[in-house]
C-alpha atoms as a PDB file:
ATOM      1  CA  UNK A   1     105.843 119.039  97.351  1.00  0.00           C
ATOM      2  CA  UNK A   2     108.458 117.514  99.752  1.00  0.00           C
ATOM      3  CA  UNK A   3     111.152 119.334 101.578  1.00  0.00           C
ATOM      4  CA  UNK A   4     110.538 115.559 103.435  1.00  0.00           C
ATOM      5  CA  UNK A   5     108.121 112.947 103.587  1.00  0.00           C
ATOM      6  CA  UNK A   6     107.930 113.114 107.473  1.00  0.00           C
ATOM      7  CA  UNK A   7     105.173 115.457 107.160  1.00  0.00           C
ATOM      8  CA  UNK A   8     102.673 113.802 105.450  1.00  0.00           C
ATOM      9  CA  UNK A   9     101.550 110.891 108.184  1.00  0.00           C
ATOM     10  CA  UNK A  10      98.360 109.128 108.410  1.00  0.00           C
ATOM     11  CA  UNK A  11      96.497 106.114 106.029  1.00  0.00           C
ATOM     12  CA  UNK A  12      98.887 104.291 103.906  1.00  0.00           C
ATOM     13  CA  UNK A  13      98.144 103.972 100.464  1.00  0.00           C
ATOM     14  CA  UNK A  14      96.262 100.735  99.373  1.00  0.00           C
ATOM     15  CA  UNK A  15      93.627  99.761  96.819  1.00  0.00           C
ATOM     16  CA  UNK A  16      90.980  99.173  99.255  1.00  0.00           C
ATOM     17  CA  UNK A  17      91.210 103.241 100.031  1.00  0.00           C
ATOM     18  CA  UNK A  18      91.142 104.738  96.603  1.00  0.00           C
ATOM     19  CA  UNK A  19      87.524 105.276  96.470  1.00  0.00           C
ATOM     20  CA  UNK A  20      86.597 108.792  95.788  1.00  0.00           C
ATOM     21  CA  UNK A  21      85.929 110.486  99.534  1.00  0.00           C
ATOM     22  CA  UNK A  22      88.219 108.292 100.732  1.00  0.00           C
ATOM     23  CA  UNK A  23      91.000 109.720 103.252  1.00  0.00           C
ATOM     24  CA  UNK A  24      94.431 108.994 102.436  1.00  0.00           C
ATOM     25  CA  UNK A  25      98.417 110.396 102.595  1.00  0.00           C
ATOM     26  CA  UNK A  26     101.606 110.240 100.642  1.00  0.00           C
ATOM     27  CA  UNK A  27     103.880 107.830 102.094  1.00  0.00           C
ATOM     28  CA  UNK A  28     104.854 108.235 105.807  1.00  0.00           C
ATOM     29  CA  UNK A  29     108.871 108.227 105.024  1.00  0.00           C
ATOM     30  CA  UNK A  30     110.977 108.223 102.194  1.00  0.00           C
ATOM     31  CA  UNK A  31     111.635 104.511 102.856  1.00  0.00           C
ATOM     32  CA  UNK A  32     108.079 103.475 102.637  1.00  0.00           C
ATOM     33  CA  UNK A  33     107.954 105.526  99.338  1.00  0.00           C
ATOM     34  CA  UNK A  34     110.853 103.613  97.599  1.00  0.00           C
ATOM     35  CA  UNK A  35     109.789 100.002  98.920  1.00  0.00           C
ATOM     36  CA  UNK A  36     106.032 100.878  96.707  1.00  0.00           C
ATOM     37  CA  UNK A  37     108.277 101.344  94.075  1.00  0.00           C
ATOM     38  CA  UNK A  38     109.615  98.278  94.077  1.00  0.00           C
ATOM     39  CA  UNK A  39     106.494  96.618  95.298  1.00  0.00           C
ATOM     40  CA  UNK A  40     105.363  98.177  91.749  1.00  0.00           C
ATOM     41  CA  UNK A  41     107.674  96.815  89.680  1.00  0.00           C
ATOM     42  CA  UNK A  42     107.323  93.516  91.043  1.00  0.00           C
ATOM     43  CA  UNK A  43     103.605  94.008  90.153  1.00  0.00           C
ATOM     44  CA  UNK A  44     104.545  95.103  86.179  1.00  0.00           C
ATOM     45  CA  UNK A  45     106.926  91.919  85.966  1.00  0.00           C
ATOM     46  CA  UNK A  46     104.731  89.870  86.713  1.00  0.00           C
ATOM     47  CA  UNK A  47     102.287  90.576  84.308  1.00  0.00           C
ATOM     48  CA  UNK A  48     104.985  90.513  81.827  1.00  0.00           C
ATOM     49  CA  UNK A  49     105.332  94.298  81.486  1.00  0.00           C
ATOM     50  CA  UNK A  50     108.983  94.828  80.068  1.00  0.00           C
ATOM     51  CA  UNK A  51     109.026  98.664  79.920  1.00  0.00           C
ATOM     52  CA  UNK A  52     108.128 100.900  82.703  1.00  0.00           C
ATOM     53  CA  UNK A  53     108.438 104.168  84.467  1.00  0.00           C
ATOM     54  CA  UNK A  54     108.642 105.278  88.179  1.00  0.00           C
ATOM     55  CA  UNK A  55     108.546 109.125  88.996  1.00  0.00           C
ATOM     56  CA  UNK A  56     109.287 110.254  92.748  1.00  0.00           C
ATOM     57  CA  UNK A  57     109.816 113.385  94.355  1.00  0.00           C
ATOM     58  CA  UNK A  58     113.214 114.465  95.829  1.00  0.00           C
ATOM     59  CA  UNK A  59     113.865 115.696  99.181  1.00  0.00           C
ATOM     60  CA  UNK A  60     115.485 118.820  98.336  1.00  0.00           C
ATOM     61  CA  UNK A  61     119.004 118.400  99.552  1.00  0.00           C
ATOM     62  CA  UNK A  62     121.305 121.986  99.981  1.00  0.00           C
ATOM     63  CA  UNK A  63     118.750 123.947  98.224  1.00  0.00           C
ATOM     64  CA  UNK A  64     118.483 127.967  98.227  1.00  0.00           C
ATOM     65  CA  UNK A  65     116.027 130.742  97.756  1.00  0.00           C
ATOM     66  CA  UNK A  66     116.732 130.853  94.308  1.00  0.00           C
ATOM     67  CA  UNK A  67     116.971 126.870  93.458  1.00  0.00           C
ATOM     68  CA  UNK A  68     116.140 124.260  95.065  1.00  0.00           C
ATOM     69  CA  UNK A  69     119.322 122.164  92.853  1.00  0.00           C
ATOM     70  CA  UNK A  70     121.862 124.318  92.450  1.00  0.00           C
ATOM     71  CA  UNK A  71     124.244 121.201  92.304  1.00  0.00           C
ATOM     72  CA  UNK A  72     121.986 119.838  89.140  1.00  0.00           C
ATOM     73  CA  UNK A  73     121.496 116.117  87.759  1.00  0.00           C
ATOM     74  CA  UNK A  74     124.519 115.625  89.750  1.00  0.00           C
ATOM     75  CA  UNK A  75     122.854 116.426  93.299  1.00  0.00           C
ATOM     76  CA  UNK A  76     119.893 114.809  92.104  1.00  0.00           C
ATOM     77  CA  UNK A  77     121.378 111.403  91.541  1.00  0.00           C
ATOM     78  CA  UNK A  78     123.358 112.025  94.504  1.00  0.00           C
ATOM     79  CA  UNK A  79     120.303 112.171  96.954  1.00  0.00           C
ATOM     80  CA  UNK A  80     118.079 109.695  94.907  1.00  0.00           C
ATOM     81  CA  UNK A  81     120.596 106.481  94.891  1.00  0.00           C
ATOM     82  CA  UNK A  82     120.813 106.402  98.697  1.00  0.00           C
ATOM     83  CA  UNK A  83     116.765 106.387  98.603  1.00  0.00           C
ATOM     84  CA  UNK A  84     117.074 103.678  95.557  1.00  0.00           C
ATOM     85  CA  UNK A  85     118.350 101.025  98.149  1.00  0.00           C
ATOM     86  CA  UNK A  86     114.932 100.633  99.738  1.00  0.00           C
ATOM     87  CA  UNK A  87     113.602  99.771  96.199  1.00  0.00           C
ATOM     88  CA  UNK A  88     116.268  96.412  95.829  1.00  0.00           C
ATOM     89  CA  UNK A  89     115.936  95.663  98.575  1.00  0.00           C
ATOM     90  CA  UNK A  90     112.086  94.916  97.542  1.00  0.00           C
ATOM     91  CA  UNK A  91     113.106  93.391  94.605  1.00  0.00           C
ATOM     92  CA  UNK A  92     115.666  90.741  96.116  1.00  0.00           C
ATOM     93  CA  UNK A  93     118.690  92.115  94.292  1.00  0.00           C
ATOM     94  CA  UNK A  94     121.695  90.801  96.104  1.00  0.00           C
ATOM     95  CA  UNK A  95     124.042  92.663  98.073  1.00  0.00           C
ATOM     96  CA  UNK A  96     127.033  92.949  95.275  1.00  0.00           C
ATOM     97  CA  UNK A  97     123.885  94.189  92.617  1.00  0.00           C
ATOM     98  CA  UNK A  98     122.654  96.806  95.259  1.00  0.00           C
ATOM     99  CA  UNK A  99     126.156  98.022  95.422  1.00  0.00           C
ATOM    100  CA  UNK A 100     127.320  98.019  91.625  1.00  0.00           C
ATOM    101  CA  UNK A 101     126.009 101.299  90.437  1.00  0.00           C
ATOM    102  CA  UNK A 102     126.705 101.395  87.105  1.00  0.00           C
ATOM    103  CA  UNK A 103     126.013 104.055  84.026  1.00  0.00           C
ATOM    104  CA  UNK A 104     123.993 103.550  80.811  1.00  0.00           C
ATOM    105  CA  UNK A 105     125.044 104.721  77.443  1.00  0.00           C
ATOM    106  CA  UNK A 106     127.940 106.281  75.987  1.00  0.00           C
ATOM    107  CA  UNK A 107     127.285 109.555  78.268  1.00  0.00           C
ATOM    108  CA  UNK A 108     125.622 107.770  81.058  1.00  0.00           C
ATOM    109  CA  UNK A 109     128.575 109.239  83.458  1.00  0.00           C
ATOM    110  CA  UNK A 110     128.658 112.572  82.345  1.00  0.00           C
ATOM    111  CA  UNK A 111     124.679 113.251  82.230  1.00  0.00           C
ATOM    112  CA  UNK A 112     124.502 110.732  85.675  1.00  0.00           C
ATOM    113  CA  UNK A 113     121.953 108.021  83.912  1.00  0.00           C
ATOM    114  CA  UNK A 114     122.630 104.965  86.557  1.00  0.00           C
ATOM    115  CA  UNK A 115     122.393 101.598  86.021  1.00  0.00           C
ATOM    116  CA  UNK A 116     121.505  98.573  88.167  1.00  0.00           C
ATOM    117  CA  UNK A 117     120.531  95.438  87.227  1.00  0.00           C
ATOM    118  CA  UNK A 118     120.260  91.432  88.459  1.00  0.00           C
ATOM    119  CA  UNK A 119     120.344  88.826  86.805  1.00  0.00           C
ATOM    120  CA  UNK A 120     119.047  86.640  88.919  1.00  0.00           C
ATOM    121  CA  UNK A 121     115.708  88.768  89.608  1.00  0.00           C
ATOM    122  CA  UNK A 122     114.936  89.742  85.763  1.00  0.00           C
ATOM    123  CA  UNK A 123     114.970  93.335  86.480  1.00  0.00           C
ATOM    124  CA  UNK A 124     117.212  96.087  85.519  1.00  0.00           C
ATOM    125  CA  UNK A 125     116.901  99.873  86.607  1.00  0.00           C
ATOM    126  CA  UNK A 126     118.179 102.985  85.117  1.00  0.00           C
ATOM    127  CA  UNK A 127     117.870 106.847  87.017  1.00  0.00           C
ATOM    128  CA  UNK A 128     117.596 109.492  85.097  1.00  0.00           C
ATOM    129  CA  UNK A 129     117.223 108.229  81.159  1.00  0.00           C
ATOM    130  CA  UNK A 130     117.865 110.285  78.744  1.00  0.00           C
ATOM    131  CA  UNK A 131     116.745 110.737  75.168  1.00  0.00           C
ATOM    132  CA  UNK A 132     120.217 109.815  74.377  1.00  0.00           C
ATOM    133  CA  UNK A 133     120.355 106.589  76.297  1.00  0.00           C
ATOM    134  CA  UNK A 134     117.251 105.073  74.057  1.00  0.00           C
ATOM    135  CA  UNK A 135     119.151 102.627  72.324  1.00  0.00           C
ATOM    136  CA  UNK A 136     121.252 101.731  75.011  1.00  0.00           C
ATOM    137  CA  UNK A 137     118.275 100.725  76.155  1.00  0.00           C
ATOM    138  CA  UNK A 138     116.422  98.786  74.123  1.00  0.00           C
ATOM    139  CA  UNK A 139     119.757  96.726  73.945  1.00  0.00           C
ATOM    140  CA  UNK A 140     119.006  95.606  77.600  1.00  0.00           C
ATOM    141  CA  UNK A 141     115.173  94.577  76.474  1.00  0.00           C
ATOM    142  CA  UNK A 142     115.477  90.559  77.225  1.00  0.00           C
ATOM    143  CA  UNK A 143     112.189  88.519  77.386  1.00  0.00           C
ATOM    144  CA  UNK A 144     110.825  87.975  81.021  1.00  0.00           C
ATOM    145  CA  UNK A 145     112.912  91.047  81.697  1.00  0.00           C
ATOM    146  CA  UNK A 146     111.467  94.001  83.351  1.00  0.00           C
ATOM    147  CA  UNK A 147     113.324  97.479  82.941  1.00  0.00           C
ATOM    148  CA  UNK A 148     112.341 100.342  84.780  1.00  0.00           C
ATOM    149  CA  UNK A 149     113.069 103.687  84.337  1.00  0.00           C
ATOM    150  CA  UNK A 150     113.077 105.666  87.678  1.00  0.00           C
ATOM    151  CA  UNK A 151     112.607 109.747  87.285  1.00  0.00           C
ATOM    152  CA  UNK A 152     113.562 109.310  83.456  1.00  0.00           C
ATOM    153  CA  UNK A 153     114.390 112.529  81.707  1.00  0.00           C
ATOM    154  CA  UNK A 154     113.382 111.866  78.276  1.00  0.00           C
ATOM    155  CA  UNK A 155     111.423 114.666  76.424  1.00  0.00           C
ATOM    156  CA  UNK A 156     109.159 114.579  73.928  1.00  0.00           C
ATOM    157  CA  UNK A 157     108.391 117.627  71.552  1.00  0.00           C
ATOM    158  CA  UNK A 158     107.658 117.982  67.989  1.00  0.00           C
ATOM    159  CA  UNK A 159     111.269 117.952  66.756  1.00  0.00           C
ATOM    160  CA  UNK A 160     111.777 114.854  68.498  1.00  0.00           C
ATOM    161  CA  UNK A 161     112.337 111.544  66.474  1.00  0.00           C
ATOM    162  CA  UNK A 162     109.477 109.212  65.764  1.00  0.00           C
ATOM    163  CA  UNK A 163     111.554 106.072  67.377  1.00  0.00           C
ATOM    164  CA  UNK A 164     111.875 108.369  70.407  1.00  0.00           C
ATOM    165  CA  UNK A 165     108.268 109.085  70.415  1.00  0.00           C
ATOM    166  CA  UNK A 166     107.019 105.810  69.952  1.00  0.00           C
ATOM    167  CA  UNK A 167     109.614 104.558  73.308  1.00  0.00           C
ATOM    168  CA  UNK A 168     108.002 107.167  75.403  1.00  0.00           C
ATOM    169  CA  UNK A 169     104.641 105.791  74.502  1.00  0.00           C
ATOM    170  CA  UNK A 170     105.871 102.348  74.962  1.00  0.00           C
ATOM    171  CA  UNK A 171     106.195 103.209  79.020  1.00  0.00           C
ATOM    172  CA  UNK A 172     104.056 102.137  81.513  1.00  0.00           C
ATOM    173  CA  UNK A 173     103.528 103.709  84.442  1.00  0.00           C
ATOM    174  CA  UNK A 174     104.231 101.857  87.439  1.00  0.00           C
ATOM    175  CA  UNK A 175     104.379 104.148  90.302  1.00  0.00           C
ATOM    176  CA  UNK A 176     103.476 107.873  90.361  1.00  0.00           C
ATOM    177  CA  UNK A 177     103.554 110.462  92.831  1.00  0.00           C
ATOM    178  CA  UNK A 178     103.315 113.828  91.038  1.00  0.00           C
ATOM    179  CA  UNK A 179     102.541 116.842  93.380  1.00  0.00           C
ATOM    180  CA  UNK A 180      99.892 119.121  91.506  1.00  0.00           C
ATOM    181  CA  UNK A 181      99.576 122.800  91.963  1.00  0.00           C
ATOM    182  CA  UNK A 182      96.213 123.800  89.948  1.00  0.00           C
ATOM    183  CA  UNK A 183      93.667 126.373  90.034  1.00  0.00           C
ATOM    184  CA  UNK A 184      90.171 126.800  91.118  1.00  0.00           C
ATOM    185  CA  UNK A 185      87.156 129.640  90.093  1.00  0.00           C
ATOM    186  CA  UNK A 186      88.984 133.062  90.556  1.00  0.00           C
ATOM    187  CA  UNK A 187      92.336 131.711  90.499  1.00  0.00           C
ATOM    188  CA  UNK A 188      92.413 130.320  93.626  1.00  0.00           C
ATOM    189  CA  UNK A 189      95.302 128.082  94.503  1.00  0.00           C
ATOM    190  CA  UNK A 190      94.634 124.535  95.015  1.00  0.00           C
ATOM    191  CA  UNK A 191      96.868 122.221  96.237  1.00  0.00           C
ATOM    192  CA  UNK A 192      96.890 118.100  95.621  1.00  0.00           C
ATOM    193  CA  UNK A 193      98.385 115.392  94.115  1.00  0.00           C
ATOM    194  CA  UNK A 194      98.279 112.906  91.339  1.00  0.00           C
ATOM    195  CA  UNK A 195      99.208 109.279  92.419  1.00  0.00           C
ATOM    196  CA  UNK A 196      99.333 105.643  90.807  1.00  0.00           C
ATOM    197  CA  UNK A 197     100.721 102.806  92.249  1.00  0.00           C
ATOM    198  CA  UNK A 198     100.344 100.122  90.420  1.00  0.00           C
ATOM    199  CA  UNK A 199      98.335  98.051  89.955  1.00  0.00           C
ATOM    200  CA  UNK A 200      96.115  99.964  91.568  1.00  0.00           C
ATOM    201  CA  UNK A 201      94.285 102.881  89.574  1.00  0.00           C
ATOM    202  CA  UNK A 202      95.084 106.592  88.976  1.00  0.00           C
ATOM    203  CA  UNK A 203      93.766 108.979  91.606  1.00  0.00           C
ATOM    204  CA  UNK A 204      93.784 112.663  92.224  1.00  0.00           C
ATOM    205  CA  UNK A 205      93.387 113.774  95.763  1.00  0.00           C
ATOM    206  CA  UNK A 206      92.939 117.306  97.293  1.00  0.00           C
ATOM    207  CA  UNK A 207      95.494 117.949 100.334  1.00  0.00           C
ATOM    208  CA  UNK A 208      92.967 119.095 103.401  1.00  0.00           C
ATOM    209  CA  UNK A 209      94.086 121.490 105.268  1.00  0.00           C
ATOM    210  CA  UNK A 210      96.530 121.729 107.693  1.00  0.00           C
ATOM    211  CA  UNK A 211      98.673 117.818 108.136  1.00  0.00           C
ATOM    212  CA  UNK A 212      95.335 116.273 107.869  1.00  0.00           C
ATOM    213  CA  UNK A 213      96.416 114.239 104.491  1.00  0.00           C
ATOM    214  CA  UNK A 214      93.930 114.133 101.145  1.00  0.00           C
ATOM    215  CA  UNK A 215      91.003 112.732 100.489  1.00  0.00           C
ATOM    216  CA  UNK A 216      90.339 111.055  96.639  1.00  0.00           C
ATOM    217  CA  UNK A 217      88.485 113.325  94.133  1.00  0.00           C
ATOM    218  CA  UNK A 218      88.940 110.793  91.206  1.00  0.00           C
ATOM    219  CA  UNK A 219      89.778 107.422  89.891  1.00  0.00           C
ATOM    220  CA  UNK A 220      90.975 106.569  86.748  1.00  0.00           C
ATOM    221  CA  UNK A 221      92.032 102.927  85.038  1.00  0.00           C
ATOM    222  CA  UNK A 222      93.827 104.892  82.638  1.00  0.00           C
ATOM    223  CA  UNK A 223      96.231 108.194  83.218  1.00  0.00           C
ATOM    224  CA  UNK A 224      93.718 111.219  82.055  1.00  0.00           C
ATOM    225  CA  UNK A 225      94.515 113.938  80.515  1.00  0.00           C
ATOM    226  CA  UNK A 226      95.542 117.354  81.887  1.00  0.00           C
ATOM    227  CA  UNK A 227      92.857 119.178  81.073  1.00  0.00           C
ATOM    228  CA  UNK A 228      90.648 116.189  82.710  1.00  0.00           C
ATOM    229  CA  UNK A 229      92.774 116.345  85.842  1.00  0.00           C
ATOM    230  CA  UNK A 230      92.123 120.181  86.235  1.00  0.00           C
ATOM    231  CA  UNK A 231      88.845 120.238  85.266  1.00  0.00           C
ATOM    232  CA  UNK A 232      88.001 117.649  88.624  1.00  0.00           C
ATOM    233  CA  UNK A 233      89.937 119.940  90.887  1.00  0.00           C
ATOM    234  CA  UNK A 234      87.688 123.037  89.664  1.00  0.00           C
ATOM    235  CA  UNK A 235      84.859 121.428  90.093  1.00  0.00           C
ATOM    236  CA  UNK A 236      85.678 120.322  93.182  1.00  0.00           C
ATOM    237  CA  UNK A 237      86.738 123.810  94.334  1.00  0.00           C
ATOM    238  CA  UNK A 238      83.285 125.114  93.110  1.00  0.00           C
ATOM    239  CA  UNK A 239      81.490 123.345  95.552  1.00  0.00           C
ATOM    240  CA  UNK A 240      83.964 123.439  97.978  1.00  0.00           C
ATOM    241  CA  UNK A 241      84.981 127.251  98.238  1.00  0.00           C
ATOM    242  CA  UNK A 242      81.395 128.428  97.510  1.00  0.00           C
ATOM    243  CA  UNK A 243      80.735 130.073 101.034  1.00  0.00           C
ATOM    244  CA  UNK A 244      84.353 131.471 101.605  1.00  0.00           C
ATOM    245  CA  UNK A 245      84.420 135.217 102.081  1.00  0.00           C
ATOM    246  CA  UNK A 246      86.539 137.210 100.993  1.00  0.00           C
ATOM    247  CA  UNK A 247      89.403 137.301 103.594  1.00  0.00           C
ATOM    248  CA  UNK A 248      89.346 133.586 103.372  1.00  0.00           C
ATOM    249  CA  UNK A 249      89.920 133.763  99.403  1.00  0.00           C
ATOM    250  CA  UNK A 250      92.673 135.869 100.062  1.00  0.00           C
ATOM    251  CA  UNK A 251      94.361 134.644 102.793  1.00  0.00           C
ATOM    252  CA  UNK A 252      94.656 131.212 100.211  1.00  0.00           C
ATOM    253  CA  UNK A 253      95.836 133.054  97.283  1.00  0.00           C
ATOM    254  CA  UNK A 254      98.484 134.703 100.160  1.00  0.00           C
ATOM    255  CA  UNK A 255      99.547 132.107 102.629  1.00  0.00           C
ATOM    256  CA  UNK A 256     100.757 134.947 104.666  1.00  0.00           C
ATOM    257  CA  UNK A 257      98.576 137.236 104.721  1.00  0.00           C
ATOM    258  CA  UNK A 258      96.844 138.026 107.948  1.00  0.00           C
ATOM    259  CA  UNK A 259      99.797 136.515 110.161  1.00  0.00           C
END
């Protein structure tokens, strides 16, 4: 979704504008992005939440046509722990916490799981979790701790062990913003997003078109399904595409075509 956040301008996220119709936009910078975050987390400690996640997008960094991290986990962590500063900042870590990046587990260098934590603040951050960092983990679990995983990488199929399915259920979602690529009748192309920031609800919201922002299909209290997420973009491009012609269909389906 983001080659940068300085293109999607306009509302600001906020409860009071996650009714469905509603008009609203990603973040306006990068900066504004990361301090939800930690306005998030704040949220989830206080209500005694000790285990949560955070997913953001990257702004891809010395991408090329064939891959948009050619530098892998490596370049990753490399552009998100600049970004990260805005986040404890929020969350009143102090200056020698901010700066200590640490790693978690007995790989945490080599796979680039980071670690930052404060005392003082009850919170402790990891980028980039791992299946293999799971116990390392739960060893940093404290009571009136929070512990949030930011852009975790932890995988769940059905070879996977039960302890590490039942951690990945543990998480809570804190903040989400999850660009969605899904189809309408016909196949056409449909372009949106899937955002939580907690403790506000789950929404999905259609981008308009051109840099006009999105506008809230759905609300959830609870994140739906996939196939329920889908299913409200169809229907919403059902009503919504009825009267295009046929140029129009294609010229979605082919960006290009026409110009």
């Amino acid at each position: 979704m983001l080659a940068s956040l300085s293109t999607s301008r306009g509302l600001r996220m906020s409860i009071s504008g996650s009714k469905v119709g509603s008009k609203l936009s990603t973040p306006a910078t990068i900066q504004a992005m990361m301090r939800d975050v930690g306005k998030s987390i704040n949220a989830c400690k206080a209500e005694g939440k000790p285990l949560v996640s955070c997913y953001v997008p990257l702004p891809v960094t010395g991408g090329t046509e064939l891959d948009d991290w050619p530098g892998g986990i490596a370049q990753k962590f490399n552009t998100l722990q600049p970004m990260l500063q805005e986040t404890l900042l929020v969350l009143n870590f102090s200056k020698s916490a901010r700066e200590a990046n640490s790693w978690l587990g007995e790989n945490g260098e080599e796979d680039y799981v980071g670690f930052w934590q404060d005392d003082e603040r009850g919170v402790k951050i990891s980028a980039f979790a791992t299946t293999d960092t799971i116990t390392a983990i739960k060893s940093q679990l404290q009571p009136g701790t929070c512990f949030a995983l930011l852009n975790q990488q932890i995988f769940i199929d059905m070879m996977s062990s039960q302890d590490a399915k039942d951690f990945a259920s543990s998480l809570f979602a804190a903040y989400v913003l999850e660009s969605l690529n899904v189809k309408g009748p016909n196949a056409l192309p449909v372009r949106g997003l899937l955002y939580r920031q907690f403790p506000g609800d789950w929404l999905a919201a259609r981008r308009l078109e051109g840099d006009a922002g999105y506008v809230v299909l759905a609300s959830w209290a609870e994140r739906p399904p996939r196939e329920e997420i889908e299913r409200v973009f169809f229907d919403d491009s059902v009503q919504r595409d009825k009267n295009l012609t046929f140029l129009q269909r294609l010229q979605k389906q082919v960006p290009n075509f026409g110009n």
